[in-house]
C-alpha atoms as a PDB file:
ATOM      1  CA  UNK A   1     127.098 155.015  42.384  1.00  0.00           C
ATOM      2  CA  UNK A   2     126.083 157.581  39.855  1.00  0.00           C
ATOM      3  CA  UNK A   3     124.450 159.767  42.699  1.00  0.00           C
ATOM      4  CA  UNK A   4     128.067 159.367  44.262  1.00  0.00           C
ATOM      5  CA  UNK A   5     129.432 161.491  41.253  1.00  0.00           C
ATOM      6  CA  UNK A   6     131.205 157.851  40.029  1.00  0.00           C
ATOM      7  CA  UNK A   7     132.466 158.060  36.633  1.00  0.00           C
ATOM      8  CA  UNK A   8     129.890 156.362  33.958  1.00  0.00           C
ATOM      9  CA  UNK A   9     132.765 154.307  32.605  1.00  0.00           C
ATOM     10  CA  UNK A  10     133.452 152.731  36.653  1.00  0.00           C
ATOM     11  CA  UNK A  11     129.454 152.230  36.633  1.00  0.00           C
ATOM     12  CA  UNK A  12     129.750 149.966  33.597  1.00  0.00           C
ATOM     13  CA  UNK A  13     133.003 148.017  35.072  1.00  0.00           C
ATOM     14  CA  UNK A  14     131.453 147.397  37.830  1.00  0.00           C
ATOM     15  CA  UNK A  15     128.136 146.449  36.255  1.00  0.00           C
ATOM     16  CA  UNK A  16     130.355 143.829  34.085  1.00  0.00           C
ATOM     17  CA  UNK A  17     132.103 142.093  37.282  1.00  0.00           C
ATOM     18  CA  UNK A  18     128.432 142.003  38.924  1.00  0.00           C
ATOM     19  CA  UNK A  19     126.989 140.409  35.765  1.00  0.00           C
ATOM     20  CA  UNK A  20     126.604 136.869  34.288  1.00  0.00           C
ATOM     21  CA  UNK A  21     129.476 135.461  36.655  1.00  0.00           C
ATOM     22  CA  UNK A  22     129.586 131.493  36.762  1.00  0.00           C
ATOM     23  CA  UNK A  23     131.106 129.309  39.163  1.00  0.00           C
ATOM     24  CA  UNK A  24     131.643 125.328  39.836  1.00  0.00           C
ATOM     25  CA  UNK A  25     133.078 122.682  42.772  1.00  0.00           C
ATOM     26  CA  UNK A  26     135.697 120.894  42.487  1.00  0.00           C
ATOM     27  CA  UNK A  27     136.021 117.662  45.003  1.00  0.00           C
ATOM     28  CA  UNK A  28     137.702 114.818  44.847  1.00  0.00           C
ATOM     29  CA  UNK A  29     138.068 114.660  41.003  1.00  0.00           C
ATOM     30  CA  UNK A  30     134.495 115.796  40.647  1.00  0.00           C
ATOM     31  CA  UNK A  31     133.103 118.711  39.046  1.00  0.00           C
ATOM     32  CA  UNK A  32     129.576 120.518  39.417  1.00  0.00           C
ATOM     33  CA  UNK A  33     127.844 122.032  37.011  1.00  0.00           C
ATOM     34  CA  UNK A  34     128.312 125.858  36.539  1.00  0.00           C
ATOM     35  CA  UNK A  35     125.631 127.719  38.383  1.00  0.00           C
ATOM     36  CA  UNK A  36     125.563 131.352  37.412  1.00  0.00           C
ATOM     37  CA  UNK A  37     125.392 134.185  40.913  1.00  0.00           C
ATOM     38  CA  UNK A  38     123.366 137.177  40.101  1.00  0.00           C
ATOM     39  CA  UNK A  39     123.481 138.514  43.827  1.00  0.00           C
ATOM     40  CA  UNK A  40     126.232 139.119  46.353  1.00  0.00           C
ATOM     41  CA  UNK A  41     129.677 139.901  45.839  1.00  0.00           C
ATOM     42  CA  UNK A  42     132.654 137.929  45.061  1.00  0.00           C
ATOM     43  CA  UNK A  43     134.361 136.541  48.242  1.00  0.00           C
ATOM     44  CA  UNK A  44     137.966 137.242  48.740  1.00  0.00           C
ATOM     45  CA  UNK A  45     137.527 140.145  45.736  1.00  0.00           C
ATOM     46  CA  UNK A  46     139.159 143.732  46.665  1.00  0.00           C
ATOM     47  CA  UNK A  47     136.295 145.560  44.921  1.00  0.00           C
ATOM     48  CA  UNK A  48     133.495 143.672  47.638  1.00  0.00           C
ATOM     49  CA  UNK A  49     134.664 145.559  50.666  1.00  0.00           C
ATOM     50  CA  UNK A  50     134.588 149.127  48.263  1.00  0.00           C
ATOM     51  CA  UNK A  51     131.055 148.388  47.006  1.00  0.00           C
ATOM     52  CA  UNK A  52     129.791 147.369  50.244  1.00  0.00           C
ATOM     53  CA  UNK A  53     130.804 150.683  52.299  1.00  0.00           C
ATOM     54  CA  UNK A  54     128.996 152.345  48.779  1.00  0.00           C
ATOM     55  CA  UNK A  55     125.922 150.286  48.985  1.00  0.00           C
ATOM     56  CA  UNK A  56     125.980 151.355  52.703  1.00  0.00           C
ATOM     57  CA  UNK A  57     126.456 155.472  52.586  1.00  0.00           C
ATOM     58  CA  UNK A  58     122.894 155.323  51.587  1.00  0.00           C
ATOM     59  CA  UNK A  59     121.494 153.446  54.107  1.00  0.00           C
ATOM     60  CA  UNK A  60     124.127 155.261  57.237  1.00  0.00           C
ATOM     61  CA  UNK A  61     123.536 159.049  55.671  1.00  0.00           C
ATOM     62  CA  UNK A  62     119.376 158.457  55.872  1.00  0.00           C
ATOM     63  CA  UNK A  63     119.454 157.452  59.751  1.00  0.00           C
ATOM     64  CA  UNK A  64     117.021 159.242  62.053  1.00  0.00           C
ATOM     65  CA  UNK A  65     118.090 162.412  63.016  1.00  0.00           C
ATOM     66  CA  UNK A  66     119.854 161.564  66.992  1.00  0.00           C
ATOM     67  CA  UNK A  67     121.179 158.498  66.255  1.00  0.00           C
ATOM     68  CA  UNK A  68     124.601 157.776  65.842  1.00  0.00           C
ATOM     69  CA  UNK A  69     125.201 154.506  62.754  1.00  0.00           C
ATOM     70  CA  UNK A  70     128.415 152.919  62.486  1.00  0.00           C
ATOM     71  CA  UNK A  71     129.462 150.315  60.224  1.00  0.00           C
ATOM     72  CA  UNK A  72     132.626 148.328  59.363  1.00  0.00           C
ATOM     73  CA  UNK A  73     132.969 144.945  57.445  1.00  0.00           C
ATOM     74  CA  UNK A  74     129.330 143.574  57.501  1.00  0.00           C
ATOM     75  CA  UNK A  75     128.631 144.925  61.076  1.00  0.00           C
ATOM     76  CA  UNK A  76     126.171 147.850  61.640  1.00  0.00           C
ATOM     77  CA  UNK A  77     125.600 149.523  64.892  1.00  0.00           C
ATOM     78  CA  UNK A  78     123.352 152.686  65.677  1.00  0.00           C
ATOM     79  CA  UNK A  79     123.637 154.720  69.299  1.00  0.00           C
ATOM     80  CA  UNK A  80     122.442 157.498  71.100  1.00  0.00           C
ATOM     81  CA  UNK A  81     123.692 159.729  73.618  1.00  0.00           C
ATOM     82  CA  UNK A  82     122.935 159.337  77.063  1.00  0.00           C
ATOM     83  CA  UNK A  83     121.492 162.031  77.837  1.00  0.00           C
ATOM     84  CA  UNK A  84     118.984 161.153  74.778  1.00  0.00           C
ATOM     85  CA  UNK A  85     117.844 157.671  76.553  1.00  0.00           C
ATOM     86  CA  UNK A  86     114.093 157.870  76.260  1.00  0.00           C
ATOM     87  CA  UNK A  87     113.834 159.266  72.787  1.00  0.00           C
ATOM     88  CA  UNK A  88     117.636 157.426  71.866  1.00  0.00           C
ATOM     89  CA  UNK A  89     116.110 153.899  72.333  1.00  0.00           C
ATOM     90  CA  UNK A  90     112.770 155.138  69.854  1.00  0.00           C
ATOM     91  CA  UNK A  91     115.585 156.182  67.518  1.00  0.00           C
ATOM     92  CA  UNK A  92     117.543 153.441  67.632  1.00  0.00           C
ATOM     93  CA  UNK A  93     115.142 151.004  67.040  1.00  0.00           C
ATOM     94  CA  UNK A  94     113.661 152.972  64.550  1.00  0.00           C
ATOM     95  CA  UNK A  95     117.407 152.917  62.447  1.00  0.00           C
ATOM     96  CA  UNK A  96     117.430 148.855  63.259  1.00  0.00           C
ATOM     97  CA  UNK A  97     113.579 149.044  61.695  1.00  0.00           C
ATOM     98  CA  UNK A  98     114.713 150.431  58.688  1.00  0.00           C
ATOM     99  CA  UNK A  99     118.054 148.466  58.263  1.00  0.00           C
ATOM    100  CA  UNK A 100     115.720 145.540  58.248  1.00  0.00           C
ATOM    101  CA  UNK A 101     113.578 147.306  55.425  1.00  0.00           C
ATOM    102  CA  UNK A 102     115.914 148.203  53.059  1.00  0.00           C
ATOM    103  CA  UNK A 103     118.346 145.082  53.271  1.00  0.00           C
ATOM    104  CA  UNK A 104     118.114 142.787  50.316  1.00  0.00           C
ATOM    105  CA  UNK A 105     118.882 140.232  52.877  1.00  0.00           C
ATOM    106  CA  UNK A 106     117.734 141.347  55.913  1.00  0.00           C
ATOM    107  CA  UNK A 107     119.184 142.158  59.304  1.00  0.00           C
ATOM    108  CA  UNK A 108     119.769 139.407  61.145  1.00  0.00           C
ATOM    109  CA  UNK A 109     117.600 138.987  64.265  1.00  0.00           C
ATOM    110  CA  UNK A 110     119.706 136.167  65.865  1.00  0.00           C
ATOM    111  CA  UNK A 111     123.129 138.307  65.566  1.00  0.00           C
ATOM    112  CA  UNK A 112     121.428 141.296  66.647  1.00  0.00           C
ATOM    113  CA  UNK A 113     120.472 142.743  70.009  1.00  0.00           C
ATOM    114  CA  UNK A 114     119.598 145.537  71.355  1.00  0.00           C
ATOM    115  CA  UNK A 115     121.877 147.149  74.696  1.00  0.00           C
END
C-alpha cells in the first residue's frame, strides 16, 4: 500500500481492522469460544473488495510481457492474442505458474483450466 503512494495514516487503519479481530457462533442458544482470524478479510466488509484489487495490482502489473491478466471479484484470467498461440500458451501458463507462487493460498487447480 505504501508503494501505492497510500497515506501512512490509511496504512495504520487498515493495519488495525486486519489485526487481533475475534469472532464466535451462535446456534441454537449456544455460543463458541472466540477464535481470533489473523488471515483473510472480513466477509460482507466494503474495505475486502478495495484491498483485494490492491493486493492484486502487484501480482496483474508483474505478468509476462504478451499476456493479457484480468481479474474481478476473486477470479483471475490471463490471455494471449491469437496470432501469439505458440509463444501465448508458454506465457500463459507461465502467468498461471506464478499466480500459484505468489498466492498465500494458492490457485486453485480444480477451478482452473486452461482453454
Amino acid at each position: 500500500m505504501a508503494r501505492k503512494g497510500l497515506p501512512t495514516c490509511y496504512i495504520r487503519w487498515v493495519r488495525g481492522f486486519l489485526s487481533d479481530r475475534k469472532a464466535s457462533v451462535s446456534w441454537q442458544g449456544s455460543t463458541s469460544r472466540k477464535r481470533t482470524f489473523s488471515e483473510g478479510l472480513p466477509q460482507g466488509s466494503v474495505l475486502a473488495p478495495i484491498l483485494w484489487l490492491i493486493f492484486m495490482d502487484d501480482l496483474l502489473e508483474d505478468a509476462p510481457p504478451g499476456s493479457s491478466p484480468f481479474a474481478f471479484a476473486d477470479d483471475t484470467t490471463s490471455g494471449a492474442p491469437q496470432e501469439l498461440r505458440a509463444t501465448g500458451l508458454r506465457t500463459v501458463r507461465l502467468h498461471y505458474s506464478q499466480l500459484q507462487i505468489t498466492s498465500t493460498d494458492g490457485a486453485s487447480p480444480a477451478k482452473s483450466r486452461l482453454v
